[in-house]
Structures are given as structure tokens and as C-alpha cells.
Protein backbone atom coordinates (compact mmCIF):
# COMPACT_ATOMS: atom_id res chain seq x y z
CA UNK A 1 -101.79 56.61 -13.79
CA UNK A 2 -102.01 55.53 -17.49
CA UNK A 3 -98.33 55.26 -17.32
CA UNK A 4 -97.59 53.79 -14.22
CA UNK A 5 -100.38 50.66 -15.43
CA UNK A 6 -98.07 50.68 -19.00
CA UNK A 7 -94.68 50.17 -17.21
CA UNK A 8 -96.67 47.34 -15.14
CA UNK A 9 -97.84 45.81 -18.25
CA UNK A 10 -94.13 46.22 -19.52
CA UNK A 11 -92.75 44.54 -16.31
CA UNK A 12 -94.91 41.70 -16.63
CA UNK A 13 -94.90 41.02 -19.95
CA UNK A 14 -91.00 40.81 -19.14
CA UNK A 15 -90.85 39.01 -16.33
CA UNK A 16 -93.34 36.03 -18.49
CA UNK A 17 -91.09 36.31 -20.93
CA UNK A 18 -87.99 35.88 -19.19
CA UNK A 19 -89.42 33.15 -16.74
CA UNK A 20 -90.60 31.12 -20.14
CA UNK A 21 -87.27 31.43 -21.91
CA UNK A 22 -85.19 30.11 -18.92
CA UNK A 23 -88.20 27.14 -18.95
CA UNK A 24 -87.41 26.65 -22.98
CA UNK A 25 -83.65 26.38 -22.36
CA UNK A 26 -84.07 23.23 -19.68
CA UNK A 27 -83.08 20.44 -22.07
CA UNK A 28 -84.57 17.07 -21.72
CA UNK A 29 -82.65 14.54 -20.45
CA UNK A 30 -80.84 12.65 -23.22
CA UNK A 31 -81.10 9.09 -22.32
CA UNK A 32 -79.61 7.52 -25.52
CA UNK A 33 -77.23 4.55 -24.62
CA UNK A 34 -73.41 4.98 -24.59
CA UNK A 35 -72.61 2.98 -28.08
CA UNK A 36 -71.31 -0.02 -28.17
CA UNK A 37 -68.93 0.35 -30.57
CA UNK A 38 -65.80 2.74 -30.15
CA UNK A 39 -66.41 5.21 -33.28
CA UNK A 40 -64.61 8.29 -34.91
CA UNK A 41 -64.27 10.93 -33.47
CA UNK A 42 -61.94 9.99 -30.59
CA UNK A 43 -60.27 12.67 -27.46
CA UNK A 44 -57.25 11.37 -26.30
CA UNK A 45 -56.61 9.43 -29.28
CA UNK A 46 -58.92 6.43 -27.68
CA UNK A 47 -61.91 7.86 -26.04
CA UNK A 48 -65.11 7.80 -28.21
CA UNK A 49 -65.99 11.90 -28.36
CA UNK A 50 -70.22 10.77 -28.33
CA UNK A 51 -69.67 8.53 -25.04
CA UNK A 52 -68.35 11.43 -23.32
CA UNK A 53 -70.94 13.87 -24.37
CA UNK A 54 -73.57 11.61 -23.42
CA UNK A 55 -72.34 10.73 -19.85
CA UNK A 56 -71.54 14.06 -18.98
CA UNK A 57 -74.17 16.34 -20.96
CA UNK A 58 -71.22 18.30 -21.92
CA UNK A 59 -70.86 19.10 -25.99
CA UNK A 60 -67.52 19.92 -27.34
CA UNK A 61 -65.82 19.52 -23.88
CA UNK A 62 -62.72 20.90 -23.09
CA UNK A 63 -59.91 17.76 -23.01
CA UNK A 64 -56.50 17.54 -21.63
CA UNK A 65 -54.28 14.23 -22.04
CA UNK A 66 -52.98 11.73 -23.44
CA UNK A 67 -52.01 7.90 -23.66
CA UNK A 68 -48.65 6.13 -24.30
CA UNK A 69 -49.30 2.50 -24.67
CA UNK A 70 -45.43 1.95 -25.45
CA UNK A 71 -44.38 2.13 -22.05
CA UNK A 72 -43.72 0.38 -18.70
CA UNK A 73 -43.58 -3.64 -20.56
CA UNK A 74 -46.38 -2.94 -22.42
CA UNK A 75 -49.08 -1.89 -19.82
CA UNK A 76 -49.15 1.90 -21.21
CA UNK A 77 -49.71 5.12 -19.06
CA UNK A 78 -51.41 8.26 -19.36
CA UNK A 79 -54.83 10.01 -18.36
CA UNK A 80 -57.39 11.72 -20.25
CA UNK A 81 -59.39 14.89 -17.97
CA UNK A 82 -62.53 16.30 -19.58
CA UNK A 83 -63.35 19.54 -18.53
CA UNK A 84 -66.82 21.95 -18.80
CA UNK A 85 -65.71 24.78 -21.53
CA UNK A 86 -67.67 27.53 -19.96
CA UNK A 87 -68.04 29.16 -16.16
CA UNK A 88 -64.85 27.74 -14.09
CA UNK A 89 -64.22 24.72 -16.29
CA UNK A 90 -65.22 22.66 -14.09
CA UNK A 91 -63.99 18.55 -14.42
CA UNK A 92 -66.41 16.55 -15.04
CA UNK A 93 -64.39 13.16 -16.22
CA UNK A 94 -61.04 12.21 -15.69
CA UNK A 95 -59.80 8.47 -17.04
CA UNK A 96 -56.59 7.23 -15.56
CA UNK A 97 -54.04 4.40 -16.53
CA UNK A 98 -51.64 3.44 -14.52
CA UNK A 99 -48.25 0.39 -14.44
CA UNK A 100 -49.54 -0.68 -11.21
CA UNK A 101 -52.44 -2.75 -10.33
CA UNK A 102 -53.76 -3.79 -7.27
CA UNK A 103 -56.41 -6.36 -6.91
CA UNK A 104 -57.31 -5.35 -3.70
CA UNK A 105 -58.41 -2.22 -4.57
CA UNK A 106 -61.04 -3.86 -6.98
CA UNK A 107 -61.35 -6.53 -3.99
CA UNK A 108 -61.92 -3.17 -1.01
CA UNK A 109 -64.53 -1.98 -3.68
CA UNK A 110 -66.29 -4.93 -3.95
CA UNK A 111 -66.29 -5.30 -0.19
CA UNK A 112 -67.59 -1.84 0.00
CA UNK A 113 -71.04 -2.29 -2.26
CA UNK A 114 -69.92 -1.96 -5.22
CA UNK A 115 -70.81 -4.30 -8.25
CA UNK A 116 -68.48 -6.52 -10.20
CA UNK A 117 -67.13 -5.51 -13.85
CA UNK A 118 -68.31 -8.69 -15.82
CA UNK A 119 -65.14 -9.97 -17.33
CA UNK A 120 -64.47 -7.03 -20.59
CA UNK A 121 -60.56 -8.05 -20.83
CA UNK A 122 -58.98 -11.27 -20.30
CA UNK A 123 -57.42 -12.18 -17.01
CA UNK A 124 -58.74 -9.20 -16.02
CA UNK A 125 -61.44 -8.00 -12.39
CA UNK A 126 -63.10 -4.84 -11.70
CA UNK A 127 -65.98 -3.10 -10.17
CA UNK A 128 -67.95 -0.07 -10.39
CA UNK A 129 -70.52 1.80 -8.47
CA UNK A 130 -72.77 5.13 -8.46
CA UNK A 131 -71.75 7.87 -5.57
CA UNK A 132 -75.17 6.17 -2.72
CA UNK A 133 -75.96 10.12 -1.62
CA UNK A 134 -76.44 10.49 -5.71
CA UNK A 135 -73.83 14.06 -5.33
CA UNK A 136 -72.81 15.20 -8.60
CA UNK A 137 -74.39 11.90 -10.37
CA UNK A 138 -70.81 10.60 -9.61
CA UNK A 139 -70.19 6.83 -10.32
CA UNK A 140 -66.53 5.17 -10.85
CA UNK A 141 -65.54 2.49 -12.40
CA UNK A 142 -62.13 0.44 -11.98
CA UNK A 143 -60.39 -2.34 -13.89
CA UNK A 144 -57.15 -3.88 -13.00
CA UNK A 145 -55.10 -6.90 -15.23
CA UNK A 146 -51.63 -7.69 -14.32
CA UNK A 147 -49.65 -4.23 -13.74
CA UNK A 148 -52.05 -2.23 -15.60
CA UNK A 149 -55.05 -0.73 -13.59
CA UNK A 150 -57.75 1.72 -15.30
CA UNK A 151 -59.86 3.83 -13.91
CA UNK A 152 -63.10 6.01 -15.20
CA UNK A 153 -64.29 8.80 -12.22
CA UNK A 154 -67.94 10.30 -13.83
CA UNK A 155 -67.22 13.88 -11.34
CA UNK A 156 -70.49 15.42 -12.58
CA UNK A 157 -72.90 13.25 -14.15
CA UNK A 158 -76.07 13.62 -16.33
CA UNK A 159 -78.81 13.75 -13.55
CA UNK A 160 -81.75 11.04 -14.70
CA UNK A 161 -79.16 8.78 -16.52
CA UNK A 162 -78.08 5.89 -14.87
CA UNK A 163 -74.53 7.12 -14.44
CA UNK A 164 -73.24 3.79 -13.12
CA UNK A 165 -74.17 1.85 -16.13
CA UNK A 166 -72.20 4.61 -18.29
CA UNK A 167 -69.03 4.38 -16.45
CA UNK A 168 -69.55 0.71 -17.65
CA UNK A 169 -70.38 0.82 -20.75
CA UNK A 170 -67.81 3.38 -21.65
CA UNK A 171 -64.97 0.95 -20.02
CA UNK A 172 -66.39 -1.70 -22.28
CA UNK A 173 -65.20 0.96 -24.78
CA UNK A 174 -62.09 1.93 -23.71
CA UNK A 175 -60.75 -1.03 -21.69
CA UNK A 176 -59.98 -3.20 -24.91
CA UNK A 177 -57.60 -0.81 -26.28
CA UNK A 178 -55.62 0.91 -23.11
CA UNK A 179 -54.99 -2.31 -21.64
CA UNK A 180 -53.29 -4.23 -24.31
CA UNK A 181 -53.00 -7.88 -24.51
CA UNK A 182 -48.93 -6.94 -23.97
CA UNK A 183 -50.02 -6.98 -20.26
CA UNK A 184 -49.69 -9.89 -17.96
CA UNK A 185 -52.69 -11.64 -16.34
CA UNK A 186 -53.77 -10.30 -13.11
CA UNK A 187 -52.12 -13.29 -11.24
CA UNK A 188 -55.35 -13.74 -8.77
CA UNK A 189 -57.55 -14.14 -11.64
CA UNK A 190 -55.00 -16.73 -13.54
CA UNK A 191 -54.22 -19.04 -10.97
CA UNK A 192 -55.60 -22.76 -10.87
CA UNK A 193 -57.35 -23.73 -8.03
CA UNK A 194 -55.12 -27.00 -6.90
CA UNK A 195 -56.99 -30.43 -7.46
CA UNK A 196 -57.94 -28.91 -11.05
């Protein structure tokens, strides 16, 4: 009997112990801003390292890609994925530039809900929104100027961060330097309105 009431003892004192030390690893929610100044150290040769660790929750993420701004007149290509380094590596954030922009994308977005980019490059329009069922604390963002389009897709967000305003703030980031001033005007946002 005086064993059986030990092991009990044992089993609960485990069981409290085990119950308070999954409670001790929840981490509070880091709600720090994205900066607002690019900084050292960069993945993908142009992606602030702290932005990314912020929006995601991810430290030291796993990161695949790169950027060639030297190509296709100047607009620049390339994509930069951002992956989780343990379980399945799951992707959380994938950045995407393309030679081939399409106001109407930004335009369809727009249409669809989501809120306008204020003006981060030149000659430039874009829009950005939070995933409305709040899945995955997904939000996009994208940003098109001449041929060059850019895109940020948040997969897996931080949940109690407003995920939307970092996909913003981290193309306010990025935006200056992957689309370079070597790329034309989006010709929408150039033209003058006749009569002016």
C-alpha cells in the first residue's frame, strides 16, 4: 500500500512537473516592430535577418535564394524562401522578384479588399492584405513598377502580431533595393491625365 501511494506521489509530482515545463516553454509574443532601417545581418544578400525573425518567430531560419539585380534591363530576378530548421522544415516566407509586372494584379487585389501600398518606390502601386479566416497568420504583400513586380507571402505568421503591417513594413525594407531605379515607371502610374 505504502508503495503503491509512493509511485502515485511519483506520478504526480511528474505529471506537475511536466505540465509546468511545457507552460514555461510558451514564449510571449514578441511584438517589437519590424525596423525601419535595413541593418547587418542580411539573408539573401538584401533581406534584413531581424525582420524575418520577427515576422515569422523563427530564429536562425533555414534560407534558400538569391537575387541578381543585373539582369532583364535592370529590373533584377531572383527569390529568397525561408524555411523552419526543425520538424519538416516547413516554409514560412518566400519573397519573389520577377521581369514582369502587371498592374492589374495589384488593381484585382485592390478590388478584392485588400489595402493600398502607400507609395515606397517611385512610379511604383501595390497592395497588401492579412489571409480574412486569420489561417497560418498569412498576409501578402505585392509591389509592381514598370517590368519589375515583388512580392512578400508571410506562409506562417507570428499569431498576435499584426502580420499585415509586417509584410509592409518589411517591403518598405526591401522594396528600395530589389527594385532599382534602373526600372521603368509602371506606365499607369506615370501617365498625365490630359488637360494637365
Amino acid at each position: 500500500m505504502r508503495s503503491s501511494r509512493l509511485a502515485m506521489t511519483v506520478a504526480l509530482a511528474c505529471t506537475l512537473a511536466i505540465s509546468t515545463g511545457c507552460q514555461s516553454e510558451e514564449r510571449p509574443v514578441d511584438r517589437t516592430p519590424l525596423p525601419t532601417v535595413a541593418a547587418l545581418p542580411y539573408i539573401c544578400d538584401h533581406i534584413p535577418l531581424r525582420a524575418v525573425e520577427l515576422m515569422t518567430g523563427v530564429r536562425n531560419p533555414l534560407v534558400r535564394g538569391y537575387f541578381d539585380l543585373s539582369i532583364a534591363e535592370g529590373v533584377g530576378a531572383g527569390s529568397c524562401v525561408v524555411y523552419q530548421r526543425d520538424g519538416e522544415r516547413l516554409k514560412v516566407l518566400l519573397i519573389d522578384l520577377t521581369p514582369g509586372g502587371y498592374p492589374g494584379e495589384v488593381q484585382d487585389a485592390l478590388d478584392g479588399g485588400a489595402l493600398p501600398l502607400p507609395e515606397i518606390v517611385p512610379g511604383a502601386i501595390g497592395s497588401y492584405f492579412g489571409r480574412a479566416s486569420g489561417e497560418n497568420n498569412a498576409a501578402f504583400g505585392l509591389l509592381v513598377r514598370g517590368k519589375a513586380e515583388l512580392s512578400v507571402q508571410l506562409e506562417y505568421g507570428v499569431k498576435g502580431r499584426d502580420n499585415a503591417a509586417d509584410v509592409l513594413a518589411l517591403m518598405k525594407l526591401i522594396a528600395p533595393k530589389l527594385i532599382t531605379s534602373a526600372s521603368a515607371p509602371s506606365p499607369s502610374a506615370s501617365a498625365t491625365p490630359k488637360g494637365k
